[in-house]
PDB file of N, CA and C in Angstrom:
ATOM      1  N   UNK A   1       0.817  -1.193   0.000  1.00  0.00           N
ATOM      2  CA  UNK A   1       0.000   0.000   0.000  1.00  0.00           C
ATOM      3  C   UNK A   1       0.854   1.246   0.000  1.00  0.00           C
ATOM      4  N   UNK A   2       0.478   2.256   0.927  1.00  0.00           N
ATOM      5  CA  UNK A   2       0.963   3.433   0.895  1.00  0.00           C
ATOM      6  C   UNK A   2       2.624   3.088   1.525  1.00  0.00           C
ATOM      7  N   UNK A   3       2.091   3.102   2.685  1.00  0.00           N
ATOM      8  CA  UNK A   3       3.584   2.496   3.064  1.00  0.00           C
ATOM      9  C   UNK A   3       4.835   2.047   2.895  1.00  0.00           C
ATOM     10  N   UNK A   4       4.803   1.200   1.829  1.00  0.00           N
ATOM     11  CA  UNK A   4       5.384   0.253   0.664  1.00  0.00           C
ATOM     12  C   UNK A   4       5.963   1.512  -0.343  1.00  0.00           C
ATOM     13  N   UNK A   5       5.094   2.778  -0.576  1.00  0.00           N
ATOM     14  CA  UNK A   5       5.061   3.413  -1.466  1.00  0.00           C
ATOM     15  C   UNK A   5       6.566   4.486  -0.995  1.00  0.00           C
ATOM     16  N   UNK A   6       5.874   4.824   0.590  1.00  0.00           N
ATOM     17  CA  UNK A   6       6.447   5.979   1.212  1.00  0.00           C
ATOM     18  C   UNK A   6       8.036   4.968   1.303  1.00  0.00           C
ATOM     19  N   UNK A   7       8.404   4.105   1.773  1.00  0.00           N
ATOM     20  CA  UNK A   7       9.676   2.940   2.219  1.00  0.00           C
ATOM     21  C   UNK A   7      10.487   3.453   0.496  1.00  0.00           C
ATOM     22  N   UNK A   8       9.420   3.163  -0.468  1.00  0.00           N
ATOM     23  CA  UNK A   8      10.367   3.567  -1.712  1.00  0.00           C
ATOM     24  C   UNK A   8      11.101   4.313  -1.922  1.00  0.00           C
ATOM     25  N   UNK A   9      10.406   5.475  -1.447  1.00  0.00           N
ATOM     26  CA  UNK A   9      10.411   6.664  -1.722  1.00  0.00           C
ATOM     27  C   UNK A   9      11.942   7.471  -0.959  1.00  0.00           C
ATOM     28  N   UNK A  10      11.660   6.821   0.333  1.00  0.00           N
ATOM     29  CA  UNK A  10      12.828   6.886   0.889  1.00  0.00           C
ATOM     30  C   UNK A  10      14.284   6.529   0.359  1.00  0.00           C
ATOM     31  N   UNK A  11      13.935   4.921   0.052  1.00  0.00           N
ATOM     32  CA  UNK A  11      15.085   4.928  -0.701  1.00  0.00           C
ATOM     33  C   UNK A  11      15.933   5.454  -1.916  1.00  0.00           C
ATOM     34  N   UNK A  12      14.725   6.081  -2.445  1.00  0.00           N
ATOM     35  CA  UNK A  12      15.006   6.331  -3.890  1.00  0.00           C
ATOM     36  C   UNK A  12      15.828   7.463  -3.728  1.00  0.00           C
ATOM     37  N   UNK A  13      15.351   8.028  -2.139  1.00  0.00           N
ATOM     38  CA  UNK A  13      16.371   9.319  -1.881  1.00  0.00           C
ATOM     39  C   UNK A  13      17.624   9.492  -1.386  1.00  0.00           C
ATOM     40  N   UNK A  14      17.167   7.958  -0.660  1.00  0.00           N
ATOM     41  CA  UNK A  14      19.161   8.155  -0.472  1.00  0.00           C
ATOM     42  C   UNK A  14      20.011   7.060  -1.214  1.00  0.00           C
ATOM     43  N   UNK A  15      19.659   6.443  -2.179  1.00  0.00           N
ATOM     44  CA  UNK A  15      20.004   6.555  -3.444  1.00  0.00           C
ATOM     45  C   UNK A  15      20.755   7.551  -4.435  1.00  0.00           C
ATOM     46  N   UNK A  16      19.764   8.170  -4.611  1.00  0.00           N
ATOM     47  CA  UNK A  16      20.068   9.764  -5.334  1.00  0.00           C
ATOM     48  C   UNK A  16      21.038  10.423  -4.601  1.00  0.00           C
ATOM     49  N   UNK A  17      21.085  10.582  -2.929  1.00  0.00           N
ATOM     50  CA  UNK A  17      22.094  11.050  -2.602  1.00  0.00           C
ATOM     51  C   UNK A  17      23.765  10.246  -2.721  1.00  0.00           C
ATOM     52  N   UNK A  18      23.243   9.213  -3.004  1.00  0.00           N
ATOM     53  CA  UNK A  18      24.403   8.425  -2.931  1.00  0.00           C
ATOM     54  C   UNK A  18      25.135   8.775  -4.588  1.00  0.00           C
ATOM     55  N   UNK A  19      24.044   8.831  -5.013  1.00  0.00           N
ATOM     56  CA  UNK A  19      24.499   9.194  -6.193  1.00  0.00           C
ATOM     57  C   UNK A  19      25.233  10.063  -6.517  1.00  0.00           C
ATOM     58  N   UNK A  20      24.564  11.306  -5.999  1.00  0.00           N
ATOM     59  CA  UNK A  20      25.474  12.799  -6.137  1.00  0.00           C
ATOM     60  C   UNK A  20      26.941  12.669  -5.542  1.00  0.00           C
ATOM     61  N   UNK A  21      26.751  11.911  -4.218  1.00  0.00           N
ATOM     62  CA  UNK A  21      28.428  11.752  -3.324  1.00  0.00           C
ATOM     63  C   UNK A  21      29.311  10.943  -4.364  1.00  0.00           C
ATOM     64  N   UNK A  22      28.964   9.837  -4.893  1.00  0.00           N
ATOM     65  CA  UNK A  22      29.605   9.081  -6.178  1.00  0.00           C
ATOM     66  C   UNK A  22      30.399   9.267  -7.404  1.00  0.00           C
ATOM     67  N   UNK A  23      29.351  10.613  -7.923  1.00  0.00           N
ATOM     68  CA  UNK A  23      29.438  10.846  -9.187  1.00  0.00           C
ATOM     69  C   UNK A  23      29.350  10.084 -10.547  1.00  0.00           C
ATOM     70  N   UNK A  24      27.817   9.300 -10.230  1.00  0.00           N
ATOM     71  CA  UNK A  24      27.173   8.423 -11.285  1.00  0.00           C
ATOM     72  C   UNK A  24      27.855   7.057 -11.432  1.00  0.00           C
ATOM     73  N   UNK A  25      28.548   5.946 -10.424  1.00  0.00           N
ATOM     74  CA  UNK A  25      28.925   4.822 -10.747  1.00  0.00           C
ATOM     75  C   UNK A  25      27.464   4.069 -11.122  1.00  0.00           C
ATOM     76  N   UNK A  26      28.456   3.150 -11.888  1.00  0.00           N
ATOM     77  CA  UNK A  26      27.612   2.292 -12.394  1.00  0.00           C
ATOM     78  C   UNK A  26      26.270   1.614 -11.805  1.00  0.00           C
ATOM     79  N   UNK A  27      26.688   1.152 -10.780  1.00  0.00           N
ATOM     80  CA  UNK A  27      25.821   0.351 -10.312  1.00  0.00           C
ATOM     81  C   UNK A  27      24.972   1.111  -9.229  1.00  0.00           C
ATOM     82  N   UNK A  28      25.475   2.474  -8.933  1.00  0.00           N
ATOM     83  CA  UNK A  28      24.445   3.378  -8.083  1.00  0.00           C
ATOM     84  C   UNK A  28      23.362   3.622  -9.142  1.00  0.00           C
ATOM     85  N   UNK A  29      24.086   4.109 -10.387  1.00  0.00           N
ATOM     86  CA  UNK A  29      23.165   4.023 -11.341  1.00  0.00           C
ATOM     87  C   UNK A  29      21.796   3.475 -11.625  1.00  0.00           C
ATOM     88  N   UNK A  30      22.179   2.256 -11.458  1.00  0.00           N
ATOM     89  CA  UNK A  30      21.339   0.780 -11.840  1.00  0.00           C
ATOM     90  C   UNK A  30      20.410   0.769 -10.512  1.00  0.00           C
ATOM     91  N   UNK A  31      20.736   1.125  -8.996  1.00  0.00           N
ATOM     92  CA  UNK A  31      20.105   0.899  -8.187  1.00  0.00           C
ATOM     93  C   UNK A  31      18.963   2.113  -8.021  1.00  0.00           C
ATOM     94  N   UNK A  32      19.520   3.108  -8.562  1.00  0.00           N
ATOM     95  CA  UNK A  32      18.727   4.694  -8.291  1.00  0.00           C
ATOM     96  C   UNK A  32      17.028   3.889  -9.337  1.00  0.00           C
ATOM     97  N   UNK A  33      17.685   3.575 -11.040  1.00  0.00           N
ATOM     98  CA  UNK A  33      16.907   2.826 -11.896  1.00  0.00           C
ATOM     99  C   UNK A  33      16.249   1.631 -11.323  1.00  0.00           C
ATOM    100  N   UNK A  34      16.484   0.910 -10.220  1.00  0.00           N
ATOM    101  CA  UNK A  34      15.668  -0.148  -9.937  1.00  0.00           C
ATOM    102  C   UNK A  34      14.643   0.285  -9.266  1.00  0.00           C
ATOM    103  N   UNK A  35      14.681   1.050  -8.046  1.00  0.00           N
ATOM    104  CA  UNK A  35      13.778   1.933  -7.081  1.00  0.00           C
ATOM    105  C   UNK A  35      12.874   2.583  -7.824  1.00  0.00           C
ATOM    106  N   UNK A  36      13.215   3.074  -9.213  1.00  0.00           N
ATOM    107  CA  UNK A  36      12.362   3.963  -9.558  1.00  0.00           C
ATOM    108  C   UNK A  36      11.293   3.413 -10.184  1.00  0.00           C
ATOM    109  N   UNK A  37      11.775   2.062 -10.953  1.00  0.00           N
ATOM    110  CA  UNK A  37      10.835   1.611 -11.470  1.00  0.00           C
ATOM    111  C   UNK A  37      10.177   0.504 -10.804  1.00  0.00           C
ATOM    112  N   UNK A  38      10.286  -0.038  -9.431  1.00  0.00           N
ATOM    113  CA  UNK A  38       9.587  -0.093  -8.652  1.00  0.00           C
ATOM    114  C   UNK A  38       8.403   0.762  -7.705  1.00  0.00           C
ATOM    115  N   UNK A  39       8.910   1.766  -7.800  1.00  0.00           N
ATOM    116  CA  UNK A  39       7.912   2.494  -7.323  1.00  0.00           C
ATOM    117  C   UNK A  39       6.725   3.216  -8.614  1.00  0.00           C
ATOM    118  N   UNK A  40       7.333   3.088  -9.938  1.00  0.00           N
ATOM    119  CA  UNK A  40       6.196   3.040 -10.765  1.00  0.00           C
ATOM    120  C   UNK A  40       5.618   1.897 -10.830  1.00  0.00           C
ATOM    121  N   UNK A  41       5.573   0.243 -10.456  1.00  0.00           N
ATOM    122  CA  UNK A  41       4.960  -0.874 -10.729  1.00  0.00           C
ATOM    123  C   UNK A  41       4.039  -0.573  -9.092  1.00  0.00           C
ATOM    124  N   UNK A  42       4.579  -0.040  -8.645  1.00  0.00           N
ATOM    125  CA  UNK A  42       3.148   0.385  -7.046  1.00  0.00           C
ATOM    126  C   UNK A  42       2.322   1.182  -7.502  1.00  0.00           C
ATOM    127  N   UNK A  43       2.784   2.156  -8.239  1.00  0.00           N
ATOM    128  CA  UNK A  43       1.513   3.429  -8.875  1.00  0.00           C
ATOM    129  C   UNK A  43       0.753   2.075 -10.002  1.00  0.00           C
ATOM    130  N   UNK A  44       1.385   2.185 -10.872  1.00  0.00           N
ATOM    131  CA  UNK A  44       0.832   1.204 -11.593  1.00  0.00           C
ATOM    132  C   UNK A  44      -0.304   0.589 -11.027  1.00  0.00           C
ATOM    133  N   UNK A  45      -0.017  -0.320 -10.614  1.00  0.00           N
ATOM    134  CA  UNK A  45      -0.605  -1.406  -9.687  1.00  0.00           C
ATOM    135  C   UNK A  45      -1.675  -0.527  -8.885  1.00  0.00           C
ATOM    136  N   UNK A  46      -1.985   0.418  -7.931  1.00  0.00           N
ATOM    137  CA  UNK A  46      -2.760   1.310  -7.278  1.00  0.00           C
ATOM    138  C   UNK A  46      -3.851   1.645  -8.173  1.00  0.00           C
ATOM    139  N   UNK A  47      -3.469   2.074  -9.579  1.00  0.00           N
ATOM    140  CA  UNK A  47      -3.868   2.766 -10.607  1.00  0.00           C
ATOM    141  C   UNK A  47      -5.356   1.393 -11.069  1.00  0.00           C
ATOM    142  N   UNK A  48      -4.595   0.707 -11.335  1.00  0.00           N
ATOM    143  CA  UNK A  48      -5.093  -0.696 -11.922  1.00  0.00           C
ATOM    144  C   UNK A  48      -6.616  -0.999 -10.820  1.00  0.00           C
ATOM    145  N   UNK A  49      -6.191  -0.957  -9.453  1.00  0.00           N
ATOM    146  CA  UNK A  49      -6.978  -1.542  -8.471  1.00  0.00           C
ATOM    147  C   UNK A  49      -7.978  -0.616  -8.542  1.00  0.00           C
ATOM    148  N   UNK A  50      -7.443   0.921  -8.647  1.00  0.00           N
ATOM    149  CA  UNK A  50      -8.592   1.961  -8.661  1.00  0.00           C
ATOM    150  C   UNK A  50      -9.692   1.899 -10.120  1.00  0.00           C
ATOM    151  N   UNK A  51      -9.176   1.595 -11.111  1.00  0.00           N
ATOM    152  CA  UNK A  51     -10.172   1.554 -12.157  1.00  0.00           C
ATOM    153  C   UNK A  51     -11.071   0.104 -12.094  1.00  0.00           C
ATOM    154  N   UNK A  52     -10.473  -0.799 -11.368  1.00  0.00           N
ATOM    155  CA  UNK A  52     -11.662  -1.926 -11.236  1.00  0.00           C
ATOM    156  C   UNK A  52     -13.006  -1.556 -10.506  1.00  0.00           C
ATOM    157  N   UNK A  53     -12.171  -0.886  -9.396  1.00  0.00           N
ATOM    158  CA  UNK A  53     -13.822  -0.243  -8.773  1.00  0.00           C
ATOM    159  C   UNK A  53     -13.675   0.827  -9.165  1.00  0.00           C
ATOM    160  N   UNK A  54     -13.831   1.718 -10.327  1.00  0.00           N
ATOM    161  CA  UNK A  54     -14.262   2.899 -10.611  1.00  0.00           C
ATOM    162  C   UNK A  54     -15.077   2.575 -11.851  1.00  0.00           C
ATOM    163  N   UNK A  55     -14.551   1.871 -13.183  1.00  0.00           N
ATOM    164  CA  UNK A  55     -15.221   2.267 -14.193  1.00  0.00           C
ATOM    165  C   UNK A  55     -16.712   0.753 -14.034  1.00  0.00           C
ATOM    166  N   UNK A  56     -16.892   0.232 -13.085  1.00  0.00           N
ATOM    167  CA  UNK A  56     -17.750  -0.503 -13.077  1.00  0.00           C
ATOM    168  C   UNK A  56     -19.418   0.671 -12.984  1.00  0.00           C
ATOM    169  N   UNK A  57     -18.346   1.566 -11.905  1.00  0.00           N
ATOM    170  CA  UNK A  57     -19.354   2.672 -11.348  1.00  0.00           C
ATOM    171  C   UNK A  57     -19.666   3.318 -12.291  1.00  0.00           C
ATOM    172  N   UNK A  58     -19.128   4.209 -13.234  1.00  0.00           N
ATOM    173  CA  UNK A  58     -19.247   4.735 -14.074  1.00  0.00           C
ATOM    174  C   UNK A  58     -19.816   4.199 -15.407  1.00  0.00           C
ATOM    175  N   UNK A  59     -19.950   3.182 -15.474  1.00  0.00           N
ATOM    176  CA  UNK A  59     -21.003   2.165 -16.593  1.00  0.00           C
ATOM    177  C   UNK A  59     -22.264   2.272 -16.088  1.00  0.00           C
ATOM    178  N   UNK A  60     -22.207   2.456 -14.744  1.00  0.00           N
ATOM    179  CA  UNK A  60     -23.668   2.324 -14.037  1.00  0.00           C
ATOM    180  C   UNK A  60     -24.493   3.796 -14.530  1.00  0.00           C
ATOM    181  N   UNK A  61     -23.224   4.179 -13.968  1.00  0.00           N
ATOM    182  CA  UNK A  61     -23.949   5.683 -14.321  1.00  0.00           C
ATOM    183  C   UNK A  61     -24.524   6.408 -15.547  1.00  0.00           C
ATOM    184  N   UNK A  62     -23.367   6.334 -16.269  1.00  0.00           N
ATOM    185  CA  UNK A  62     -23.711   6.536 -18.083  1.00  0.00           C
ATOM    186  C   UNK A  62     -24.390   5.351 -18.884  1.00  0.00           C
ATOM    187  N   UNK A  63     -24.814   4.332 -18.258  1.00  0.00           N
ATOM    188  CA  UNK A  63     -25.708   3.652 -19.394  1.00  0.00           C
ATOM    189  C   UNK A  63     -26.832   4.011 -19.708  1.00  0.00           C
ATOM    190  N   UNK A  64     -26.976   3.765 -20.489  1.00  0.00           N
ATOM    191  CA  UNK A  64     -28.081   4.745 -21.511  1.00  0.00           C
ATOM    192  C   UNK A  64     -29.651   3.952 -21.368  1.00  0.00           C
ATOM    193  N   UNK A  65     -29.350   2.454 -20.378  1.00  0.00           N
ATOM    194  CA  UNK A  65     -31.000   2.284 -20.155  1.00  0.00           C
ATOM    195  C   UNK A  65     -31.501   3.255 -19.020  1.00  0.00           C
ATOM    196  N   UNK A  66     -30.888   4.123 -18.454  1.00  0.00           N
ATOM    197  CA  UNK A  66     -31.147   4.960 -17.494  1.00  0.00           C
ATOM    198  C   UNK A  66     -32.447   5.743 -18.004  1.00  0.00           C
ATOM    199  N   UNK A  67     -33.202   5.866 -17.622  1.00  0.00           N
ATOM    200  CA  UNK A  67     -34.501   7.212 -17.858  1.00  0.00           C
ATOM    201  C   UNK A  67     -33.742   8.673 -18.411  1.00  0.00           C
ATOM    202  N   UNK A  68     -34.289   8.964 -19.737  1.00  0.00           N
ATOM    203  CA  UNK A  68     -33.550  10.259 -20.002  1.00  0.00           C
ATOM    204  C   UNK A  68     -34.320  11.329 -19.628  1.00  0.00           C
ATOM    205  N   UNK A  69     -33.457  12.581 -18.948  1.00  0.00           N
ATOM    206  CA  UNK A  69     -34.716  13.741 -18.713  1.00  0.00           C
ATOM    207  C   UNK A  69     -34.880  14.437 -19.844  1.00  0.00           C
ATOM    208  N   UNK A  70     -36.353  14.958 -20.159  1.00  0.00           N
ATOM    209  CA  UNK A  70     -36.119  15.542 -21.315  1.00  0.00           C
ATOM    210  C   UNK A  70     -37.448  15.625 -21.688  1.00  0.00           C
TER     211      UNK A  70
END
């Protein structure tokens, strides 16, 4: 969940700082790039869970056997 999200997030920062103290080695590189795209497969993933229960709702709403006013 969030948590998971915020733990990333953290790292991703001292990462990055590690990075700057470094001056771009390789494999800080690769680790700054792993974090990051872990923490897009959590948005991702969040994203995903939110449109299962959203666009069910929203079919409900806009279907057109609904009574039109008019």
């Amino acid at each position: 969940g969030d948590n998971g999200l915020e733990k990333e997030c953290r790292q991703l920062q001292r990462a990055l700082q590690r990075l700057k103290r470094e001056g771009g080695k390789r494999e800080t590189v690769q680790q700054v790039i792993a974090i990051g795209e872990g923490i897009i497969e959590v948005i991702v993933e969040h994203v995903h869970r939110e449109e299962q229960v959203l666009f069910p709702r929203l079919e409900e709403v806009l279907s057109p056997s609904r009574p039109s006013r008019g």
